[in-house]
PDB file of N, CA and C in Angstrom:
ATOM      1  N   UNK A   1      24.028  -0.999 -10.107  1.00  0.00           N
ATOM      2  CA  UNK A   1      23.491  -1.887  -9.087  1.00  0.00           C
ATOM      3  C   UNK A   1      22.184  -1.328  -8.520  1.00  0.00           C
ATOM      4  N   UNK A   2      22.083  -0.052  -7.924  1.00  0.00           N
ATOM      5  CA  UNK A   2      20.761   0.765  -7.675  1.00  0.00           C
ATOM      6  C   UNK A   2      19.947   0.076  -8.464  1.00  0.00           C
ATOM      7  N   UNK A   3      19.993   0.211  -9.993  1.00  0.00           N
ATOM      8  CA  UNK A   3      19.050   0.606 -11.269  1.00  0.00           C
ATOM      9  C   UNK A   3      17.988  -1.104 -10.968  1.00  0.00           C
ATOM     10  N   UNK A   4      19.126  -2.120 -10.532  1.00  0.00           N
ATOM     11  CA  UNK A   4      18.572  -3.334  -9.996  1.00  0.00           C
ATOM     12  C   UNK A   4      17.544  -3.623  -9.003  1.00  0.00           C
ATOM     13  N   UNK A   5      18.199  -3.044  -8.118  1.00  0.00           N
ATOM     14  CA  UNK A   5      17.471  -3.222  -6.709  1.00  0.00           C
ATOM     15  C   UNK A   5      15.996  -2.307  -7.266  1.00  0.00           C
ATOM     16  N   UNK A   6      15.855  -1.588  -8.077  1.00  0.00           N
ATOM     17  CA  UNK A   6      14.779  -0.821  -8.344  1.00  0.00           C
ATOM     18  C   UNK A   6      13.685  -1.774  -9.008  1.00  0.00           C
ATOM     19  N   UNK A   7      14.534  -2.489  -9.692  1.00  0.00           N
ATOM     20  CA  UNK A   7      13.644  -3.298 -10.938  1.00  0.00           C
ATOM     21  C   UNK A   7      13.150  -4.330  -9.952  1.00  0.00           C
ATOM     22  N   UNK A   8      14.205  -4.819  -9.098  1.00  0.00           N
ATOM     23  CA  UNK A   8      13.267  -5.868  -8.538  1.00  0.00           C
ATOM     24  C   UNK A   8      12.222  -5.441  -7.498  1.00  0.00           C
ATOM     25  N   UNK A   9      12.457  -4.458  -6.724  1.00  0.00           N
ATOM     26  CA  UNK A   9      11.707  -4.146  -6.065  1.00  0.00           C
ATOM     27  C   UNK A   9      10.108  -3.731  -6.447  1.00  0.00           C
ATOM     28  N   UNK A  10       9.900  -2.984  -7.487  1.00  0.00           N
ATOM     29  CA  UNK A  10       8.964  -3.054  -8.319  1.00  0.00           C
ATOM     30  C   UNK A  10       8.577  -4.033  -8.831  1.00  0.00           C
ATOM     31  N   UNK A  11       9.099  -5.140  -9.432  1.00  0.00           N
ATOM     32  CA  UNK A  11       8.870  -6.300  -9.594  1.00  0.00           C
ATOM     33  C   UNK A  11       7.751  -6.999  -8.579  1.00  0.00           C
ATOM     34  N   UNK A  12       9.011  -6.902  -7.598  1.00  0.00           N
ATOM     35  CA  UNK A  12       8.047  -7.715  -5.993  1.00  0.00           C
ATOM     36  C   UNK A  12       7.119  -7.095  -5.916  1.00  0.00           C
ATOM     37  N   UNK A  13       6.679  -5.759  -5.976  1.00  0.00           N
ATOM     38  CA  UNK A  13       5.237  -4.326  -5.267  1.00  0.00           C
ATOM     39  C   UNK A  13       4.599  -4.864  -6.372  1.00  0.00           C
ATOM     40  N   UNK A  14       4.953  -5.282  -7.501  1.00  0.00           N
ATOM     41  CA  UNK A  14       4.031  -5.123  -8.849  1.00  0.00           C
ATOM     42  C   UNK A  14       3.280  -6.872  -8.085  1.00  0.00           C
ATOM     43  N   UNK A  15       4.089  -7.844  -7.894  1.00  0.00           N
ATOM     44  CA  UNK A  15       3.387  -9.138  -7.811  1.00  0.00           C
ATOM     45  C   UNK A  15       2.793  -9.736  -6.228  1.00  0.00           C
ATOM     46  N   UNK A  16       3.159  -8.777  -5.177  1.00  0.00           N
ATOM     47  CA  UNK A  16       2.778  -8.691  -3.940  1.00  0.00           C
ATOM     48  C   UNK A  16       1.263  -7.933  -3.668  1.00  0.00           C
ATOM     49  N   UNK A  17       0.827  -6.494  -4.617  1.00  0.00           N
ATOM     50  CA  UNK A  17      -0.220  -5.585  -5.297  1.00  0.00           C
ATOM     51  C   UNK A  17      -0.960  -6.684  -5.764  1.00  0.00           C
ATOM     52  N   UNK A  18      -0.553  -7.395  -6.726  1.00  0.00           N
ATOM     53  CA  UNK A  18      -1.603  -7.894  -7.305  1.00  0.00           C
ATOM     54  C   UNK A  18      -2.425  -9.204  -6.981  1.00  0.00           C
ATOM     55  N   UNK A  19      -1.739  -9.418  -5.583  1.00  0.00           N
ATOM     56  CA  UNK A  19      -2.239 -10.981  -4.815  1.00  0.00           C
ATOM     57  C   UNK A  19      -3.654 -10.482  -4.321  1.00  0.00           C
ATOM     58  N   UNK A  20      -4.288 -11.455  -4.054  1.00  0.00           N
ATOM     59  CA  UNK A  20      -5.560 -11.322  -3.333  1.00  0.00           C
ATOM     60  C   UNK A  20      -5.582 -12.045  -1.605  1.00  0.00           C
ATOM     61  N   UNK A  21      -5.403 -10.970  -0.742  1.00  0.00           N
ATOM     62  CA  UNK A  21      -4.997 -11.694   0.567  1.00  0.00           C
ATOM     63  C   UNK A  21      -5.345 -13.059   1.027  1.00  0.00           C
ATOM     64  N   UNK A  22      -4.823 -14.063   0.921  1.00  0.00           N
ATOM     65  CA  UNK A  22      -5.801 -15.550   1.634  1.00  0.00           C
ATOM     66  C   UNK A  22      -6.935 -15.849   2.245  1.00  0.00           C
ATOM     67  N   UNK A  23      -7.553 -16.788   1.704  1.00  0.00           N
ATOM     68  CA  UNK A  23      -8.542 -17.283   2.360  1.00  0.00           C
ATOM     69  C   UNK A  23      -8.301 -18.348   3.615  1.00  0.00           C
ATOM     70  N   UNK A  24      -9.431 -18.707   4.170  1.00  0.00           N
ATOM     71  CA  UNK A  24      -8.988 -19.280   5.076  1.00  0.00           C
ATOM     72  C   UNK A  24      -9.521 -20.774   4.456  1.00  0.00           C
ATOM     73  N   UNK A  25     -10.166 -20.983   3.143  1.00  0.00           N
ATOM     74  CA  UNK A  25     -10.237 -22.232   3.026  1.00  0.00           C
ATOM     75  C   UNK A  25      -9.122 -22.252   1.796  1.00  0.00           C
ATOM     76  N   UNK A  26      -8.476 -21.560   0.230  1.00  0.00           N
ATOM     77  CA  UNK A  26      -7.691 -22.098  -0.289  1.00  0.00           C
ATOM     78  C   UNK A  26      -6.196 -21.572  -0.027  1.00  0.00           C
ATOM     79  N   UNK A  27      -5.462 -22.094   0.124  1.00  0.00           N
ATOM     80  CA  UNK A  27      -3.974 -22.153   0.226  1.00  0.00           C
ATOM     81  C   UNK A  27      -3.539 -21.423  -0.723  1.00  0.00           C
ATOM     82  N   UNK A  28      -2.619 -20.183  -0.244  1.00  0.00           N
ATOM     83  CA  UNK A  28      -2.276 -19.443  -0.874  1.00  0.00           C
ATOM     84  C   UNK A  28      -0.639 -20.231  -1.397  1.00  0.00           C
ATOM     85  N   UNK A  29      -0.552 -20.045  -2.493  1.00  0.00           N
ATOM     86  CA  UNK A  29       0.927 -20.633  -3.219  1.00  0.00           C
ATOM     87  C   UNK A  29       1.944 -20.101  -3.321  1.00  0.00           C
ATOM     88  N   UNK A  30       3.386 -20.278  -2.784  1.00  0.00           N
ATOM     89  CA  UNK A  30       4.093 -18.758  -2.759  1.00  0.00           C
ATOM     90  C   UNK A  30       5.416 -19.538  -2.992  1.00  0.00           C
ATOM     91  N   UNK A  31       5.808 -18.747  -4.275  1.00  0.00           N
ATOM     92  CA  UNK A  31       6.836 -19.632  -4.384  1.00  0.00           C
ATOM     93  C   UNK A  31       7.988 -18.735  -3.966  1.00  0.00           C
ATOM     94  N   UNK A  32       8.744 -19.136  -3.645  1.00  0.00           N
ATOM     95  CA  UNK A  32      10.424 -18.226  -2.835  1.00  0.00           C
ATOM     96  C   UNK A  32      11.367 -18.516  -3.564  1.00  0.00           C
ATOM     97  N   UNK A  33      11.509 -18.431  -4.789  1.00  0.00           N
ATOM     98  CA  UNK A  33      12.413 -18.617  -5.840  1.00  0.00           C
ATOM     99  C   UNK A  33      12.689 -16.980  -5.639  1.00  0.00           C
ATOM    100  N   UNK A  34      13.818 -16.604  -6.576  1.00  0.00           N
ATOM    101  CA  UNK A  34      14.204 -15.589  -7.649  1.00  0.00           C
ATOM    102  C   UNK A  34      13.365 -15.328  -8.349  1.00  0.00           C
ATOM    103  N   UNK A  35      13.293 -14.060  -8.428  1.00  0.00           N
ATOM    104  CA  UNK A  35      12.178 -13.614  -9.434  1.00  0.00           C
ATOM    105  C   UNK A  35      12.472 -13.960 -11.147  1.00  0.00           C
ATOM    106  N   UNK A  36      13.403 -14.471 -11.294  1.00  0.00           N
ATOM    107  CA  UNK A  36      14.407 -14.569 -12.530  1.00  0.00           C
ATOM    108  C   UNK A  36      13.506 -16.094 -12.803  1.00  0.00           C
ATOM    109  N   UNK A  37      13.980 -17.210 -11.879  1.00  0.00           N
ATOM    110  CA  UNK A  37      13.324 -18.222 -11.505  1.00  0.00           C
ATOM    111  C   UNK A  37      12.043 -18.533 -11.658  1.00  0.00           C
ATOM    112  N   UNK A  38      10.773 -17.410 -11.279  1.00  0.00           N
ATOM    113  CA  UNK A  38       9.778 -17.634 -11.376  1.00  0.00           C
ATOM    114  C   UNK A  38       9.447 -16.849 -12.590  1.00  0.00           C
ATOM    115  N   UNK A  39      10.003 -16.476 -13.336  1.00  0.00           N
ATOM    116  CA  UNK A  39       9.544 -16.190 -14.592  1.00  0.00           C
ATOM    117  C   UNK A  39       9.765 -16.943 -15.808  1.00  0.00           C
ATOM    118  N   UNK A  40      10.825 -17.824 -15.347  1.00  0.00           N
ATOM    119  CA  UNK A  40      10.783 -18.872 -16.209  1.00  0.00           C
ATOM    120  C   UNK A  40      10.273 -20.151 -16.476  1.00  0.00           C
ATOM    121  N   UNK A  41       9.226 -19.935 -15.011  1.00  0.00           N
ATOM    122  CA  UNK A  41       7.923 -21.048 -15.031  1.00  0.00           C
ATOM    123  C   UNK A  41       7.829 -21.496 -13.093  1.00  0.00           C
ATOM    124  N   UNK A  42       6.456 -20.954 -12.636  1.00  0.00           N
ATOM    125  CA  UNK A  42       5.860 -21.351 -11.478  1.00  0.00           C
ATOM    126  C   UNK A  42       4.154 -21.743 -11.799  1.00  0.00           C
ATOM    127  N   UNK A  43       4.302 -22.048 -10.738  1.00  0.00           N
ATOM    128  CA  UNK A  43       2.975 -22.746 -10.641  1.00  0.00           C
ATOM    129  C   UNK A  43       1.905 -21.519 -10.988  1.00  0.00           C
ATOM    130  N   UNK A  44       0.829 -22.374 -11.413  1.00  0.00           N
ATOM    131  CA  UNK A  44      -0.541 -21.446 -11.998  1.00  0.00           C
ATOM    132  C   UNK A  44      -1.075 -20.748 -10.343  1.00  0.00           C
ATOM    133  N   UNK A  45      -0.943 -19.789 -10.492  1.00  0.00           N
ATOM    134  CA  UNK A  45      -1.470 -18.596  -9.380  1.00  0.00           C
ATOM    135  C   UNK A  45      -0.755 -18.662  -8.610  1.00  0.00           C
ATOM    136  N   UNK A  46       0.279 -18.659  -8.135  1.00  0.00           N
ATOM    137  CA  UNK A  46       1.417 -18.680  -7.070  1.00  0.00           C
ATOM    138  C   UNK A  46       2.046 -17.136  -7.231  1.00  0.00           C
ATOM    139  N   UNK A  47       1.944 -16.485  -5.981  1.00  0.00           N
ATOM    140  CA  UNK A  47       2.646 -15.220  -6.243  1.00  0.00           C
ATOM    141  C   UNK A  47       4.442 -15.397  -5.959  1.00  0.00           C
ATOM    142  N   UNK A  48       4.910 -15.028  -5.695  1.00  0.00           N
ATOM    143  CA  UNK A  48       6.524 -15.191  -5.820  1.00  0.00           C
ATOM    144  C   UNK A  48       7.206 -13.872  -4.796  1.00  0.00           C
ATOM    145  N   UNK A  49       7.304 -14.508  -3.888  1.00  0.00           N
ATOM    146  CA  UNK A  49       8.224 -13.661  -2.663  1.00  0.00           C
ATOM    147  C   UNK A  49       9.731 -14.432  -2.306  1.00  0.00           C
ATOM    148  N   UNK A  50      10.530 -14.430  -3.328  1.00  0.00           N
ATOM    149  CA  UNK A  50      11.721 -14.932  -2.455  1.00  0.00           C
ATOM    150  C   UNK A  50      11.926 -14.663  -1.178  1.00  0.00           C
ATOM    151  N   UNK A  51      12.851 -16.405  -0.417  1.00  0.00           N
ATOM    152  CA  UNK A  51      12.780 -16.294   0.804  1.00  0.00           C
ATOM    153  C   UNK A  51      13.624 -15.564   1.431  1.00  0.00           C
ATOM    154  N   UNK A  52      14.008 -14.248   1.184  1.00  0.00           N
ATOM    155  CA  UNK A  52      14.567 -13.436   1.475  1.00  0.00           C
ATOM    156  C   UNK A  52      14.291 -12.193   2.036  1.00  0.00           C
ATOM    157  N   UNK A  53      12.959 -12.420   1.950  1.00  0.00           N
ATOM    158  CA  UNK A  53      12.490 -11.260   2.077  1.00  0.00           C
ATOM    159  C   UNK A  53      10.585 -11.684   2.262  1.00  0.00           C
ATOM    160  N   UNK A  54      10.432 -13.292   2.602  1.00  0.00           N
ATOM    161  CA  UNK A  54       9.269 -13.583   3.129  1.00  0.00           C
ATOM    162  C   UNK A  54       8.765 -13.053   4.380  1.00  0.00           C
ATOM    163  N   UNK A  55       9.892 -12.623   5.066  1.00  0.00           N
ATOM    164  CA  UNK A  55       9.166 -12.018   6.748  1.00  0.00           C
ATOM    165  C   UNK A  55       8.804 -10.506   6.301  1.00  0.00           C
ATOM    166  N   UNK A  56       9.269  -9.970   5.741  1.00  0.00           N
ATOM    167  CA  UNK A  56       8.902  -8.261   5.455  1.00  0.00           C
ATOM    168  C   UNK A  56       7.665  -8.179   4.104  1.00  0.00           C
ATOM    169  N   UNK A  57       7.573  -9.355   3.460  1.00  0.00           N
ATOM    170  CA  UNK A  57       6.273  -8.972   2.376  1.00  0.00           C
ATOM    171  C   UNK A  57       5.130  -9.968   2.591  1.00  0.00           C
ATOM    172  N   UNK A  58       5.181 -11.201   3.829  1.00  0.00           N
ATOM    173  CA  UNK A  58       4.127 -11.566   3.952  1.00  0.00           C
ATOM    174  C   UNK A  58       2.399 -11.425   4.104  1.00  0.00           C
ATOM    175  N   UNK A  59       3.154 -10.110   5.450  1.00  0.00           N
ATOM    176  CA  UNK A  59       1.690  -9.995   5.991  1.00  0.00           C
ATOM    177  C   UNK A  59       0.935  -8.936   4.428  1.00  0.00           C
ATOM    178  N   UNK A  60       1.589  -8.538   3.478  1.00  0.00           N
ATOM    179  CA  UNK A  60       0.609  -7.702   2.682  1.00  0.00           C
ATOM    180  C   UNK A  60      -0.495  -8.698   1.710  1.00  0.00           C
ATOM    181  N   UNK A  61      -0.102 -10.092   1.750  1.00  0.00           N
ATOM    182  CA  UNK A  61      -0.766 -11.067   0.979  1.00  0.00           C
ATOM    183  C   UNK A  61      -1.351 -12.031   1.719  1.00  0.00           C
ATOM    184  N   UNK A  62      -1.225 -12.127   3.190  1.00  0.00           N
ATOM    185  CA  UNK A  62      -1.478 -13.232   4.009  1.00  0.00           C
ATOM    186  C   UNK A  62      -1.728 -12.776   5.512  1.00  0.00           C
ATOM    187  N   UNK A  63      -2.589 -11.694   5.894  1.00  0.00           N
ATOM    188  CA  UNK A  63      -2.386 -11.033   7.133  1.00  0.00           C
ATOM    189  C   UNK A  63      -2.642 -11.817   8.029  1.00  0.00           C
ATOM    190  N   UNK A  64      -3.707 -13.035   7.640  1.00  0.00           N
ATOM    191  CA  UNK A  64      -4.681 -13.657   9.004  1.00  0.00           C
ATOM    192  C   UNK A  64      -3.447 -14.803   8.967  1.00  0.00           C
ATOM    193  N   UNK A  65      -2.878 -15.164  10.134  1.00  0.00           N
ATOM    194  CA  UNK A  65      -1.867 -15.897  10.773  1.00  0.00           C
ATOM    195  C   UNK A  65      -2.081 -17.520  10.454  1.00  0.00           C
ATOM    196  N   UNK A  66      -3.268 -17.633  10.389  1.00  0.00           N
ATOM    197  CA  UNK A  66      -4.186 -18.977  10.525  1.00  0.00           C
ATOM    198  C   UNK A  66      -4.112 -19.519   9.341  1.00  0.00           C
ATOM    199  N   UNK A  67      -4.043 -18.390   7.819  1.00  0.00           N
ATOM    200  CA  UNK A  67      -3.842 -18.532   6.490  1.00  0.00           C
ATOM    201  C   UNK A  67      -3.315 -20.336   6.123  1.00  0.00           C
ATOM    202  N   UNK A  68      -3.706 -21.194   5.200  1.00  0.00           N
ATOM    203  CA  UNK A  68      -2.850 -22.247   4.914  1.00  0.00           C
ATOM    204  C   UNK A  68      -2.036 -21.573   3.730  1.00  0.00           C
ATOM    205  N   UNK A  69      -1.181 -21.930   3.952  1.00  0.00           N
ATOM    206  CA  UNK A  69       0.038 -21.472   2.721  1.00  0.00           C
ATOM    207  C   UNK A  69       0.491 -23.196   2.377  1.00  0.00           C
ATOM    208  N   UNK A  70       1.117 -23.014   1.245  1.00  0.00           N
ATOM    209  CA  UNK A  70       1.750 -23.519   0.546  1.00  0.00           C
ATOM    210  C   UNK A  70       3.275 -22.931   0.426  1.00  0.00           C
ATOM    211  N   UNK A  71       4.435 -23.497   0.525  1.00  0.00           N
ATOM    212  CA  UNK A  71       5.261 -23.078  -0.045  1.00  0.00           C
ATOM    213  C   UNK A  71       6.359 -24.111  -0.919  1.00  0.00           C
ATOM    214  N   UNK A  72       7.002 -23.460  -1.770  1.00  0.00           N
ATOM    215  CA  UNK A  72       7.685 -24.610  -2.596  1.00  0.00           C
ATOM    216  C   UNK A  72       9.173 -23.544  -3.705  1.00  0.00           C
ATOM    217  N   UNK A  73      10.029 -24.316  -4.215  1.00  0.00           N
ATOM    218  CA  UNK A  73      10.953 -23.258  -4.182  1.00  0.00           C
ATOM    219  C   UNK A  73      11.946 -24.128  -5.442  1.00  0.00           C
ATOM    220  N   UNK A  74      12.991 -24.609  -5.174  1.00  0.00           N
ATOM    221  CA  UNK A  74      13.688 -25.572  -6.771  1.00  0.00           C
ATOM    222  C   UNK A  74      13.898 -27.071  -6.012  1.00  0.00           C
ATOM    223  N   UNK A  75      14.545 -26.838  -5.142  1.00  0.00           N
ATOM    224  CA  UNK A  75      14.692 -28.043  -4.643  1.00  0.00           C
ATOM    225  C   UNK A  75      14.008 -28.592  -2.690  1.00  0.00           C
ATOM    226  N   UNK A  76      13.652 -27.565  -2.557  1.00  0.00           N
ATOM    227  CA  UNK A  76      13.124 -27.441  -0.693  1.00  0.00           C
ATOM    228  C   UNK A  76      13.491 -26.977  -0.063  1.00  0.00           C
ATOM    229  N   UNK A  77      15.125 -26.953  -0.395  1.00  0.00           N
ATOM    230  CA  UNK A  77      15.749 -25.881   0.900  1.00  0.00           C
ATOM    231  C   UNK A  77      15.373 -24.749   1.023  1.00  0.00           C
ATOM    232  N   UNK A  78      14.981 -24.000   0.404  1.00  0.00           N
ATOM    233  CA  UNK A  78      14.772 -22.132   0.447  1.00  0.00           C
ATOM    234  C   UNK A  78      13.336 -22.239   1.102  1.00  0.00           C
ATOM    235  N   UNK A  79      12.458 -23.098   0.466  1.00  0.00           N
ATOM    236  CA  UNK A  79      11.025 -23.584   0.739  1.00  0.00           C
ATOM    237  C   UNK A  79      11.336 -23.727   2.404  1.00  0.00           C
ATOM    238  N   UNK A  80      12.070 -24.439   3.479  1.00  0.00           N
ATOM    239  CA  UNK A  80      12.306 -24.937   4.837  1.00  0.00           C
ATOM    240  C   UNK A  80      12.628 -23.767   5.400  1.00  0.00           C
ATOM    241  N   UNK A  81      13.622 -22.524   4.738  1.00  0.00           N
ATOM    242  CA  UNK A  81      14.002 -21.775   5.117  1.00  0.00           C
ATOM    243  C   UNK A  81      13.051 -20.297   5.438  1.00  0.00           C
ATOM    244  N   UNK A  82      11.971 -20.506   4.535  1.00  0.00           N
ATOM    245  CA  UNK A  82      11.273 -19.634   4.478  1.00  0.00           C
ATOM    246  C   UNK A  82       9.932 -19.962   5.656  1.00  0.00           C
ATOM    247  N   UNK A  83       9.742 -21.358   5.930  1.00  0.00           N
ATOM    248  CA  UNK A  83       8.634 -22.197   6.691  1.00  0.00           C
ATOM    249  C   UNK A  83       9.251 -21.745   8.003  1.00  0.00           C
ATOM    250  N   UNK A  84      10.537 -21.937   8.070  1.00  0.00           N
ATOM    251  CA  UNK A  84      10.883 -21.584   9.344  1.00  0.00           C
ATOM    252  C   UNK A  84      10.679 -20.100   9.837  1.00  0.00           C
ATOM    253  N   UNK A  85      10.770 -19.466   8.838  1.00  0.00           N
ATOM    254  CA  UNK A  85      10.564 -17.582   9.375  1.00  0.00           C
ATOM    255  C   UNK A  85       9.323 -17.891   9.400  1.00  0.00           C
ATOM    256  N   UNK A  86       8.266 -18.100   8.610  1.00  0.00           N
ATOM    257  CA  UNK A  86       6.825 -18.437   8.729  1.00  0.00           C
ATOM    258  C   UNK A  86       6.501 -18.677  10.015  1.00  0.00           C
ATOM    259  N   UNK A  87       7.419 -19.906  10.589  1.00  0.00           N
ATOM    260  CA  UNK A  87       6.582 -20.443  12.262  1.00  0.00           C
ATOM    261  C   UNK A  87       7.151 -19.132  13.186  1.00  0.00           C
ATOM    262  N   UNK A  88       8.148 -18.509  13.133  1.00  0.00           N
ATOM    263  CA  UNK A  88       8.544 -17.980  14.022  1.00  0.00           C
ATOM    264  C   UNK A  88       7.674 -16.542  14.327  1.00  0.00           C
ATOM    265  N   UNK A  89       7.268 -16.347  12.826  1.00  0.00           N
ATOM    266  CA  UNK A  89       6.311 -15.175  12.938  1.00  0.00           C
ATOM    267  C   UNK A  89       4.637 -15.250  13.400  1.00  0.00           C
ATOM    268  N   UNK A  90       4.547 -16.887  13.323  1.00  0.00           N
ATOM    269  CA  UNK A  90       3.171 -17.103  14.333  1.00  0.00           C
ATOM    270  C   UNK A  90       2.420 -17.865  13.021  1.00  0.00           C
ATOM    271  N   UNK A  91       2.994 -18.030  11.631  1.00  0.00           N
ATOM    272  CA  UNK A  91       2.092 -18.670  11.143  1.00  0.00           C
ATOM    273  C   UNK A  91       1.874 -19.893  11.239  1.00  0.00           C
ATOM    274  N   UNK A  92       0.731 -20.742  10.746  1.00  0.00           N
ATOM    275  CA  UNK A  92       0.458 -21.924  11.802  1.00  0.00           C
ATOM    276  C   UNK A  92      -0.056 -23.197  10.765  1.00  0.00           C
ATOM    277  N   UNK A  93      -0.117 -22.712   9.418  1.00  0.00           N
ATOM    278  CA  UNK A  93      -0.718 -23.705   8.481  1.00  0.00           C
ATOM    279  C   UNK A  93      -0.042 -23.795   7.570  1.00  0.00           C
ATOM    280  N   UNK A  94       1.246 -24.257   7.482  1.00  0.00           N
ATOM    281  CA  UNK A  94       2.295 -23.978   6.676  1.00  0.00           C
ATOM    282  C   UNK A  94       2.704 -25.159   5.972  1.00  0.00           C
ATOM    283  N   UNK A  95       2.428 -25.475   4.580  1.00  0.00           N
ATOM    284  CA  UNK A  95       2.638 -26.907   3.842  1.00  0.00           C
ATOM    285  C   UNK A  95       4.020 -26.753   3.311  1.00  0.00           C
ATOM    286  N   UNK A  96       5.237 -27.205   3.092  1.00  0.00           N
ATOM    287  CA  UNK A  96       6.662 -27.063   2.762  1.00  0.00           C
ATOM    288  C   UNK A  96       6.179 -27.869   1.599  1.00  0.00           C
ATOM    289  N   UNK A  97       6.018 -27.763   0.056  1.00  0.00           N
ATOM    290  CA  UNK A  97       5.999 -28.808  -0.906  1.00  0.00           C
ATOM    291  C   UNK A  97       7.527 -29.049  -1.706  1.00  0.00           C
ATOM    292  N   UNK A  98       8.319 -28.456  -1.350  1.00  0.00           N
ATOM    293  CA  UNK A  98       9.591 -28.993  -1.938  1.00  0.00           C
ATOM    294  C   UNK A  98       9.837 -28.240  -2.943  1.00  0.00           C
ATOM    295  N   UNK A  99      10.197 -28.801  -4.037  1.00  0.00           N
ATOM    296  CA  UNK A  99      10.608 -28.034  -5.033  1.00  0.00           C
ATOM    297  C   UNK A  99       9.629 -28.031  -6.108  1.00  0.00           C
ATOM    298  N   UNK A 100       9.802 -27.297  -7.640  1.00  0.00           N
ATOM    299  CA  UNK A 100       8.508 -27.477  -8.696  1.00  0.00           C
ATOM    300  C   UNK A 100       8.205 -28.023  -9.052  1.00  0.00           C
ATOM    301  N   UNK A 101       8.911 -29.422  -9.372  1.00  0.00           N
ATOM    302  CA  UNK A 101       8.750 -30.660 -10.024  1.00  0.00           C
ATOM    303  C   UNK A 101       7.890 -31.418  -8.930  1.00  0.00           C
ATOM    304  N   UNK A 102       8.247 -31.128  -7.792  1.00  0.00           N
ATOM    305  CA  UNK A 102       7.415 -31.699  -6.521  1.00  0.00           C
ATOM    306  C   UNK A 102       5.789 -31.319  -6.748  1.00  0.00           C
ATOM    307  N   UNK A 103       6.059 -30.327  -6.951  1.00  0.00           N
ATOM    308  CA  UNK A 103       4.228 -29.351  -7.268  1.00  0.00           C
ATOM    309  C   UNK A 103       3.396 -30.202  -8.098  1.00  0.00           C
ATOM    310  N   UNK A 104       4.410 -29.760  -9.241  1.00  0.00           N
ATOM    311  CA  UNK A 104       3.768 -30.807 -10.802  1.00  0.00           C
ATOM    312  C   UNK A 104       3.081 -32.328 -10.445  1.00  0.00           C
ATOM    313  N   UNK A 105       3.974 -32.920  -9.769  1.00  0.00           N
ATOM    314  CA  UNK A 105       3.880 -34.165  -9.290  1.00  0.00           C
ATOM    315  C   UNK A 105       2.716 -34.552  -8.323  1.00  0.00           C
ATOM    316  N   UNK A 106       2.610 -33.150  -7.991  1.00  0.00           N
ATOM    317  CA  UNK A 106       1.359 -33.084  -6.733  1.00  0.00           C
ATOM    318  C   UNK A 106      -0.244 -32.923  -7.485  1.00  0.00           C
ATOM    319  N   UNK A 107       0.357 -32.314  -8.565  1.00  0.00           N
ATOM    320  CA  UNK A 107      -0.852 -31.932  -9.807  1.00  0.00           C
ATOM    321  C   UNK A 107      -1.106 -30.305  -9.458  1.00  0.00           C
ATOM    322  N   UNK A 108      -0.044 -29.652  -9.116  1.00  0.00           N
ATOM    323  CA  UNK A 108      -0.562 -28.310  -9.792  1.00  0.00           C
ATOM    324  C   UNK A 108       0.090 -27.929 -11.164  1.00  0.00           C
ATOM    325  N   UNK A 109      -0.801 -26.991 -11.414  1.00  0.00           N
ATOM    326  CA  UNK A 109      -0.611 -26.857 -13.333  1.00  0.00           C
ATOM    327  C   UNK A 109       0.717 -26.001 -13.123  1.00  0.00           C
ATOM    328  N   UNK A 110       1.525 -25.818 -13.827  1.00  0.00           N
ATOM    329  CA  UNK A 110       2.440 -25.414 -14.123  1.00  0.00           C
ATOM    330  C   UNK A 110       2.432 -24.223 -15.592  1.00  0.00           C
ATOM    331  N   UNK A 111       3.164 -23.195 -15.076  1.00  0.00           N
ATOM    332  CA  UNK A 111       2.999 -22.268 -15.876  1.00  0.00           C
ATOM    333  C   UNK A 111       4.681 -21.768 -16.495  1.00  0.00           C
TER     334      UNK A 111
END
């Protein structure tokens, strides 16, 4: 079980490292799936913080509060769940898009 929590955790440092902190004009994409989940297809440039752990790895990809985010997840619920830690922590531009098929539908490319 350790050997897990290792892999994912590195996982997350490896795809949290490699974000480029938000702008304040494009919307950063964050999907709150499983990392299992988002490897089997998320949106084109969306980093992947399950909502489990969105209040403790936000600010390293999104420090300025004001940030527009995007968030979106399989079906919305995790996506609402994660919007809600979002408002509580002061963020203020927070788009809930539902689930991936929702995205697609919205016209982001899909990966």
């Amino acid at each position: 079980m350790n050997q897990w929590a290792g892999l994912i955790t590195a996982a997350l440092f490896s795809v949290v490292a490699a974000a480029e902190p938000a702008s304040s004009s494009q919307p950063l994409v964050i999907d709150v799936r499983t990392v299992d989940e988002y490897r089997q297809g998320h949106v084109r440039d969306a980093i992947n913080i399950p909502y489990e752990q969105i209040g403790s790895q936000i600010a390293a990809v999104a420090p300025d509060r004001a940030a527009p985010l995007v968030l979106y997840c399989r079906s919305g619920r995790r996506s609402g769940i994660a919007e809600q830690t979002l408002r509580r922590m002061g963020y203020r531009q927070i788009e809930n898009k539902g689930g991936l098929g929702d995205m697609q539908r919205s016209g982001y490319s899909i990966r």
